[in-house]
N, C-alpha and C. Protein backbone atom coordinates (compact mmCIF):
# COMPACT_ATOMS: atom_id res chain seq x y z
N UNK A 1 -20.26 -11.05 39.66
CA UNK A 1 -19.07 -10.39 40.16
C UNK A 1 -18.61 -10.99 41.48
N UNK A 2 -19.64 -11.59 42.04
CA UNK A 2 -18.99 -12.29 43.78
C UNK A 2 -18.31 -13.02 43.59
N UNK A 3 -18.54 -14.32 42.43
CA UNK A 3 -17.88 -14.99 42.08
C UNK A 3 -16.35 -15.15 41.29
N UNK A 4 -16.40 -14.05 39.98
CA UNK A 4 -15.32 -13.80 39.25
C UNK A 4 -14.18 -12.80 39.61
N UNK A 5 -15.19 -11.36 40.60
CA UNK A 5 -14.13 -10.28 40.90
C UNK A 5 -14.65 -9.17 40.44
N UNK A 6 -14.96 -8.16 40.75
CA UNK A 6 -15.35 -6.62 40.05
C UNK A 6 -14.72 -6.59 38.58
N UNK A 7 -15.45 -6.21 37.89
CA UNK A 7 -15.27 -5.57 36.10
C UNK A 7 -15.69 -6.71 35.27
N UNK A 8 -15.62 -7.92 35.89
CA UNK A 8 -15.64 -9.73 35.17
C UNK A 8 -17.06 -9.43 34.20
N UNK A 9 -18.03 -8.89 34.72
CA UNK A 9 -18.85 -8.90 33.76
C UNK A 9 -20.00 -7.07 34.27
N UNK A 10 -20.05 -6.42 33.27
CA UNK A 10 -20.84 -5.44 32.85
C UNK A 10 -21.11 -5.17 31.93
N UNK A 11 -22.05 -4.07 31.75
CA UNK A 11 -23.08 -3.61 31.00
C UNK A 11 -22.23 -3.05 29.63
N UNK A 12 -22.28 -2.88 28.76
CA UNK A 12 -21.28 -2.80 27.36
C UNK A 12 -21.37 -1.30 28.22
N UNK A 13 -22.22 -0.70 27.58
CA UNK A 13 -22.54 0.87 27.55
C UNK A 13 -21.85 1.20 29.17
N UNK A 14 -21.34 0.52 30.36
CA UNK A 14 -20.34 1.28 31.34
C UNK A 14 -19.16 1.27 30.94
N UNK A 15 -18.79 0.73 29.91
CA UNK A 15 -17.35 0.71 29.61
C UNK A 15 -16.91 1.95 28.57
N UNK A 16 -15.97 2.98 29.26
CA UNK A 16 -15.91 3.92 28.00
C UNK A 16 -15.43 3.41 26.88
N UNK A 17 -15.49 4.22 25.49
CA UNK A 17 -15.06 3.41 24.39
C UNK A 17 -13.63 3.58 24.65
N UNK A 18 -12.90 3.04 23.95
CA UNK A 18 -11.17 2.36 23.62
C UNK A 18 -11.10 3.26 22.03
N UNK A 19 -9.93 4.04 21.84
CA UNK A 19 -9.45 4.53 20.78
C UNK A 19 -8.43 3.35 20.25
N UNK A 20 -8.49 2.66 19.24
CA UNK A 20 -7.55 1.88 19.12
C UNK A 20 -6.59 2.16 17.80
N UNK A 21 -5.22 2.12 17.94
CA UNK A 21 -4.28 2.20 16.66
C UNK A 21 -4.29 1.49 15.55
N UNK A 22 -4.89 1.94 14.74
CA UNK A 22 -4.73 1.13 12.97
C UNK A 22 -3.57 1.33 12.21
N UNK A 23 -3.15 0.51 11.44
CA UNK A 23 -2.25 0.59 10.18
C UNK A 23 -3.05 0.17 9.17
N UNK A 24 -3.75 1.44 8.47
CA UNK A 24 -4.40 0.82 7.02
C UNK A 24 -3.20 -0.04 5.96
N UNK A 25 -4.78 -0.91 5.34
CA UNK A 25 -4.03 -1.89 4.83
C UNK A 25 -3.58 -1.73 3.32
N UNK A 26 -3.78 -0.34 3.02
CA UNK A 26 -3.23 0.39 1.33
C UNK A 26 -4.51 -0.35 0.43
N UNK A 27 -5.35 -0.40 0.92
CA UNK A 27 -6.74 -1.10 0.42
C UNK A 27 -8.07 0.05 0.83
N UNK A 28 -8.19 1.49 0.48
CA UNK A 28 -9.09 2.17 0.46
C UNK A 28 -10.44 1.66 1.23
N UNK A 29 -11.23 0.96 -0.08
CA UNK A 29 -12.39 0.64 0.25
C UNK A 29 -12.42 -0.99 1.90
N UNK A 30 -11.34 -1.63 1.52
CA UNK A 30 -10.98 -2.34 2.92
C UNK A 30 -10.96 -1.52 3.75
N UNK A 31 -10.35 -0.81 4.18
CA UNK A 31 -10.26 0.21 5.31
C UNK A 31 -11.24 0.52 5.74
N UNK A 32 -12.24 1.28 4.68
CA UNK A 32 -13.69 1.41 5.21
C UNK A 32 -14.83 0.50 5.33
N UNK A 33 -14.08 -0.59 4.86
CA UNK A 33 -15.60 -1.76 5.48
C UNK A 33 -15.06 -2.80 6.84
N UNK A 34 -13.32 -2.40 6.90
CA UNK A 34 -13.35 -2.66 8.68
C UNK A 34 -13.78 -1.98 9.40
N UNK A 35 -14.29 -0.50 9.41
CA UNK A 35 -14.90 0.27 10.19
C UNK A 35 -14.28 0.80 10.74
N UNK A 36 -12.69 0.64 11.02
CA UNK A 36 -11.63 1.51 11.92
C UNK A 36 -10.28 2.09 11.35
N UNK A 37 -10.16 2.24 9.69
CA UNK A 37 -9.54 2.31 9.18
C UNK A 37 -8.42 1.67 8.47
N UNK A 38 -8.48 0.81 8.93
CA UNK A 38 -7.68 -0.55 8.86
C UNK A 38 -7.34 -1.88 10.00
N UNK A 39 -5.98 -2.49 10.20
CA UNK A 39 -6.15 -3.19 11.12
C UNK A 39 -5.92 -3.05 12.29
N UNK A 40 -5.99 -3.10 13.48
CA UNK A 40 -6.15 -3.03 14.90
C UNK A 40 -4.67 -2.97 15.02
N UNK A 41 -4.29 -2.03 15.41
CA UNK A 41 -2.13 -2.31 16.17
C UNK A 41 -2.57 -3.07 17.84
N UNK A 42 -1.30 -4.23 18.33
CA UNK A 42 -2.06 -4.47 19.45
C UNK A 42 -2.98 -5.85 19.37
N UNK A 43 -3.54 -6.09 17.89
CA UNK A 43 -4.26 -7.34 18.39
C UNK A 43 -3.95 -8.18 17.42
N UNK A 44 -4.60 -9.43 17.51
CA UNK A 44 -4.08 -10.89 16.41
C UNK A 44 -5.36 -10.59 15.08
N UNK A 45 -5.21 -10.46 14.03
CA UNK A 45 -5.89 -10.14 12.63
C UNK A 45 -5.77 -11.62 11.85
N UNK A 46 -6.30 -12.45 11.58
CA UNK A 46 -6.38 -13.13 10.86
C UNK A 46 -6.47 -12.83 9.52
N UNK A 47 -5.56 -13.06 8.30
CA UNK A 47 -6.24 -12.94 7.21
C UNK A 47 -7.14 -14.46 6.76
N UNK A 48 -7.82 -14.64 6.07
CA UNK A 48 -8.28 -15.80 5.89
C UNK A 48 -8.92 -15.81 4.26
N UNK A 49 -8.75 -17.30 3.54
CA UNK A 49 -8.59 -17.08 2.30
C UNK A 49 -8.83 -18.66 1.35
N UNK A 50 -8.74 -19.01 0.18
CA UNK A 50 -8.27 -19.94 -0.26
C UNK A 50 -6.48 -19.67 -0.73
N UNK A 51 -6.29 -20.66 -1.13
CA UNK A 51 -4.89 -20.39 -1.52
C UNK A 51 -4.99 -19.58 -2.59
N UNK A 52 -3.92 -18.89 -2.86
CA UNK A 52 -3.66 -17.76 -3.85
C UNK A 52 -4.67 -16.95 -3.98
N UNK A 53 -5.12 -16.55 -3.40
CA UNK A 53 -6.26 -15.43 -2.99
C UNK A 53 -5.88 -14.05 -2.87
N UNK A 54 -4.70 -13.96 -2.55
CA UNK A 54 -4.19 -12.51 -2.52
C UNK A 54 -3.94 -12.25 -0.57
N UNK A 55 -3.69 -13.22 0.27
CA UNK A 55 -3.67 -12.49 1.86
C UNK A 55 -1.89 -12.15 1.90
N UNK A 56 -0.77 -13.12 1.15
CA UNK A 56 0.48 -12.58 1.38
C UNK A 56 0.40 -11.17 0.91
N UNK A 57 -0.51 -11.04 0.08
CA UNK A 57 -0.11 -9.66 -0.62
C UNK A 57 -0.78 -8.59 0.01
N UNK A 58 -1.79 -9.33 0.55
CA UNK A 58 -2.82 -7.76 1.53
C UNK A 58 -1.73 -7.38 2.75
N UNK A 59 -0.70 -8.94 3.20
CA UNK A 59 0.19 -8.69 4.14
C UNK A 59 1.35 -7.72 3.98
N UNK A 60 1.40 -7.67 2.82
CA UNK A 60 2.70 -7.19 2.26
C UNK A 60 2.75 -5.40 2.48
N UNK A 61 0.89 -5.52 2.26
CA UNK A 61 0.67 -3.66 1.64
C UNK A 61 0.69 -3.36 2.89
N UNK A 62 -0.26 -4.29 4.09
CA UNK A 62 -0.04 -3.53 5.27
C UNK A 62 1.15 -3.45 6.01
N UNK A 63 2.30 -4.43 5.78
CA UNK A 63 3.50 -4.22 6.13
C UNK A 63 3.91 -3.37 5.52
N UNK A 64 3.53 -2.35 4.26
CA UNK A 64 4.44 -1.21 3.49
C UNK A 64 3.95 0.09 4.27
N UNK A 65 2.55 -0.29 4.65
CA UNK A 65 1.49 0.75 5.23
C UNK A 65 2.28 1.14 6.64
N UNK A 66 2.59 0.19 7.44
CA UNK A 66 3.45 0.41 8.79
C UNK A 66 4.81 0.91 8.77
N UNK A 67 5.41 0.89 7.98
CA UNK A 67 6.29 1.20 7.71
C UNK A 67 6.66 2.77 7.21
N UNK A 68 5.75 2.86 6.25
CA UNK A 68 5.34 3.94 5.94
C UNK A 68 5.00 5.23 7.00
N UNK A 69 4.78 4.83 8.20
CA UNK A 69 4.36 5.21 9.22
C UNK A 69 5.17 5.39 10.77
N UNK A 70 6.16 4.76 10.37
CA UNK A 70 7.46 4.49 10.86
C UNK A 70 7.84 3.44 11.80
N UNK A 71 7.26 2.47 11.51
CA UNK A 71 6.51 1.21 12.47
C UNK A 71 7.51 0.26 11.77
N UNK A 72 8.09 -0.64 12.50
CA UNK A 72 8.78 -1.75 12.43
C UNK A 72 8.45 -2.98 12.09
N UNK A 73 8.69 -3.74 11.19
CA UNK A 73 7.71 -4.97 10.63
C UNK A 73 8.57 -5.86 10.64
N UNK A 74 7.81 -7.45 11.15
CA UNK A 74 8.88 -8.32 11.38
C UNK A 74 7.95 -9.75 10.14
N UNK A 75 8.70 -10.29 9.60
CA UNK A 75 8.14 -11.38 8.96
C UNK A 75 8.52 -12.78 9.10
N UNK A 76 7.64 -13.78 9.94
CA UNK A 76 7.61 -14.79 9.97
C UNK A 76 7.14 -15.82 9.07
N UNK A 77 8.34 -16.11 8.00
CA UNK A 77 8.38 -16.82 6.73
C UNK A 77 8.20 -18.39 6.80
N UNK A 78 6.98 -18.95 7.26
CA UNK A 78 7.00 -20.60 8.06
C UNK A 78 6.91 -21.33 6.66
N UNK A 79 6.45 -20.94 5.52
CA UNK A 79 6.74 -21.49 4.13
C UNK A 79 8.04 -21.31 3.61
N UNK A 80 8.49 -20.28 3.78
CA UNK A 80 10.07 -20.34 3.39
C UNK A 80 9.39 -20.15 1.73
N UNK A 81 8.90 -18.57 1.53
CA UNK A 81 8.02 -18.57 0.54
C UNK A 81 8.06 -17.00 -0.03
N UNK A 82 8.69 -16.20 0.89
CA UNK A 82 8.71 -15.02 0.79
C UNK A 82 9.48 -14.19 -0.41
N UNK A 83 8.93 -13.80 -1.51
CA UNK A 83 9.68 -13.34 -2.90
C UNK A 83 9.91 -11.71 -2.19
N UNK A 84 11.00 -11.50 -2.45
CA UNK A 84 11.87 -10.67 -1.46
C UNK A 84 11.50 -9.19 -2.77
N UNK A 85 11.72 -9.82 -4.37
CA UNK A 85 11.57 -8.52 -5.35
C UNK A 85 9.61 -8.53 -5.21
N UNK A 86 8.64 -8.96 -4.92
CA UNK A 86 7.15 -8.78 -4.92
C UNK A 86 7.34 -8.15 -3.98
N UNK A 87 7.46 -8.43 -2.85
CA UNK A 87 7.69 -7.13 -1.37
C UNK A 87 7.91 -5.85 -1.98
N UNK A 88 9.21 -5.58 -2.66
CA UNK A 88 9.95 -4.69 -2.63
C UNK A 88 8.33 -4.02 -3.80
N UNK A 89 8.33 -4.18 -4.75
CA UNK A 89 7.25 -3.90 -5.69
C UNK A 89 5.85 -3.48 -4.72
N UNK A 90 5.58 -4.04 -3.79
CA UNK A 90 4.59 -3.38 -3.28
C UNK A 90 4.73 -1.74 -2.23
N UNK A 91 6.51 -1.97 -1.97
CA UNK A 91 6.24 -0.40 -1.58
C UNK A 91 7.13 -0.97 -0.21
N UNK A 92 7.01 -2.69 0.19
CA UNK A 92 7.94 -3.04 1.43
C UNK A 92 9.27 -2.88 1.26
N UNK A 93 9.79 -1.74 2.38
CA UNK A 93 11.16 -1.42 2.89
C UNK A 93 11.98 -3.23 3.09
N UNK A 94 12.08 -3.87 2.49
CA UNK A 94 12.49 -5.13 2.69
C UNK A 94 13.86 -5.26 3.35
N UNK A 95 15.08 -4.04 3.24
CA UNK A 95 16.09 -3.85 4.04
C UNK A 95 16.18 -3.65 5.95
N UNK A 96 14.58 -3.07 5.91
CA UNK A 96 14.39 -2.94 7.14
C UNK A 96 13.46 -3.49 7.68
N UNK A 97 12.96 -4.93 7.19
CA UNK A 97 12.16 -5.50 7.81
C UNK A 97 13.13 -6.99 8.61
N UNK A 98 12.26 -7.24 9.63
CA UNK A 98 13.04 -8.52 10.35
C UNK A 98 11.91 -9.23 9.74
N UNK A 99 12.65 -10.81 9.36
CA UNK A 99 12.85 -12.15 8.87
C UNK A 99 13.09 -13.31 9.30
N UNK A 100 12.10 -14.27 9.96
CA UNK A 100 12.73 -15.22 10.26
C UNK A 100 12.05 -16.56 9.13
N UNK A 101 12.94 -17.31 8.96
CA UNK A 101 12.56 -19.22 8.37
C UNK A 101 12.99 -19.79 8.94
N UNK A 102 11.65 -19.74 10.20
CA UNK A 102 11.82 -21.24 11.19
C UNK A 102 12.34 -22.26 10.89
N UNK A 103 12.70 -23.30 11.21
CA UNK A 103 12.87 -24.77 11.23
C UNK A 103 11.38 -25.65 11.14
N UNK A 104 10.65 -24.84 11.76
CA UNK A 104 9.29 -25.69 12.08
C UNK A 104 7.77 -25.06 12.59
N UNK A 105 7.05 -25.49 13.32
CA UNK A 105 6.43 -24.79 13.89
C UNK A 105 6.47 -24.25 15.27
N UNK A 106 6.98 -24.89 15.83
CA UNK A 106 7.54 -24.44 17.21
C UNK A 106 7.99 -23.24 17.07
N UNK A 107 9.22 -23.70 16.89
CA UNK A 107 10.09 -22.34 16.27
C UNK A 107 9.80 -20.97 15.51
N UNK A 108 8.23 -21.47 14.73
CA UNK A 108 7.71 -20.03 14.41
C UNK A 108 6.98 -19.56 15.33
N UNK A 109 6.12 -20.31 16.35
CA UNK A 109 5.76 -19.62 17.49
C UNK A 109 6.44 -19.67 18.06
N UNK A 110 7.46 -19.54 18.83
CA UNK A 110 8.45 -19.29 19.82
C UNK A 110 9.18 -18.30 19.07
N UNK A 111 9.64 -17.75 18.38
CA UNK A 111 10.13 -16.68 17.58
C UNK A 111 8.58 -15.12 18.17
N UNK A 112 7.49 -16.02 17.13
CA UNK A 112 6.64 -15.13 17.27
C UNK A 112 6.37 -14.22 18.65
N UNK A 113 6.32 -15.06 19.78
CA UNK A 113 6.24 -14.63 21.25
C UNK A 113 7.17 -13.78 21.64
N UNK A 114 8.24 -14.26 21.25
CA UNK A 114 9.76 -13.30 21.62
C UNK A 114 9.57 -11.84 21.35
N UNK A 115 8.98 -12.07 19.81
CA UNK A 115 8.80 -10.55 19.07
C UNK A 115 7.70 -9.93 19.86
N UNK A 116 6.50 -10.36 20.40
CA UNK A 116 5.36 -10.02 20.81
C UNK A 116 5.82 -9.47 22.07
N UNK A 117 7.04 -9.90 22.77
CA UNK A 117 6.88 -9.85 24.52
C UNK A 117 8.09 -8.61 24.27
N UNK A 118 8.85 -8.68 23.59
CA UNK A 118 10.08 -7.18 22.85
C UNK A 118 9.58 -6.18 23.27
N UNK A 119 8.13 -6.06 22.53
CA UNK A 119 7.18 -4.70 21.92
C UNK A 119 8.47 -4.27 20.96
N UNK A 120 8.90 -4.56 20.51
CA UNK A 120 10.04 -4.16 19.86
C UNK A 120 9.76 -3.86 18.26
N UNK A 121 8.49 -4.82 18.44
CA UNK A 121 7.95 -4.44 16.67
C UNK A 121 6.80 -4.11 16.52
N UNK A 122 6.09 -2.94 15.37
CA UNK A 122 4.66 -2.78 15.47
C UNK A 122 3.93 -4.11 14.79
N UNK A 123 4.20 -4.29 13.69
CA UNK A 123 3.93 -5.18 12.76
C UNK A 123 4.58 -7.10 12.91
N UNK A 124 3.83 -7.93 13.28
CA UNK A 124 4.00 -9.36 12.78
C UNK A 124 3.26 -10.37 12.00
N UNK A 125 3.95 -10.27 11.16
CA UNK A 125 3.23 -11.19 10.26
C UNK A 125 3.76 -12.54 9.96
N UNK A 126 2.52 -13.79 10.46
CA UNK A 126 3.40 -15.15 10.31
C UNK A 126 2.75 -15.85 8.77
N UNK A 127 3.13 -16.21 8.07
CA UNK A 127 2.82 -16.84 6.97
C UNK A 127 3.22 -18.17 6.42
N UNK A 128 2.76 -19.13 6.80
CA UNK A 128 1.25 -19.09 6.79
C UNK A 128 1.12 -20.13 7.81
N UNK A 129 -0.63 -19.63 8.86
CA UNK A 129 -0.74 -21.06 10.03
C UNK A 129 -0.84 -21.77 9.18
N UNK A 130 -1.57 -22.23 7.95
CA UNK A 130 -0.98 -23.97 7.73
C UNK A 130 0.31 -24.71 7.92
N UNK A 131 1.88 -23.73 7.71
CA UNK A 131 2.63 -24.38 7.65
C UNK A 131 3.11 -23.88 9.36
N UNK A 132 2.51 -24.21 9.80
CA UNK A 132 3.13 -23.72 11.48
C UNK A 132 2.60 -25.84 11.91
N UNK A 133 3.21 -26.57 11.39
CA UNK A 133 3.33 -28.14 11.91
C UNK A 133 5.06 -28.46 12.26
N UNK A 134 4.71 -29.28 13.34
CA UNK A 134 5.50 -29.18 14.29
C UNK A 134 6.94 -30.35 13.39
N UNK A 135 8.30 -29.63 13.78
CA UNK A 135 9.32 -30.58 13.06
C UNK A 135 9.76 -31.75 13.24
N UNK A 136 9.57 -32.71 12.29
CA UNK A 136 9.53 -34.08 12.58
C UNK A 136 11.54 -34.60 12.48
């Protein structure tokens, strides 16, 4: 602490616990093997996967789940990939979700930040970091 500043480093058990906001992900038994009901509101969630694995679609339920809830969902489309009637089929308000198809990758993180620094939305979802490469 002399070095870093008071709080820089302590004991887990002095820190009271943190209640944190979930948006379950319309995945029951998921919900209960994240341990908090679903995903964290507030922090970065990775889904992670092979291709066609099902993460646009786990994205989709928890974007229907937030919504559902009265939470604002924004979708960052970096594939330019997004089937607008599968959304709608999972239960996503697709009229009231924000949409962007970057140009590139820049542009999907620089979009992304904008939305992040707003607070303007509960929900962001970028899809997918592979295609977040920069425009040639």
């Amino acid at each position: 602490e002399k070095r870093f500043g008071v709080g820089t480093l302590m004991r887990l058990g002095d820190k009271p616990l943190q209640i944190v906001d979930v948006i379950p992900t319309g995945a029951f038994n998921l919900d209960i093997a994240l341990g908090i009901g679903g995903v964290p509101k507030g922090r970065i969630t990775e889904i992670y996967g092979a291709e066609a694995s099902g993460k646009t679609t786990l994205s989709l339920h928890v974007a229907a789940e937030c919504q559902k809830l009265g939470g604002i969902v924004a979708f960052v489309d970096a594939e330019h990939a997004l089937d607008v009637s599968y959304a709608k089929r999972l239960g996503v308000q697709t009229d009231n979700m924000l949409l962007s198809q970057p140009d590139g990758g820049e542009q999907a993180l620089e979009v992304t930040e904008t939305l992040v620094r707003s607070s303007a939305v509960d929900l962001i979802i970028v899809d997918s970091v592979a295609a977040l490469v920069p425009k040639q």
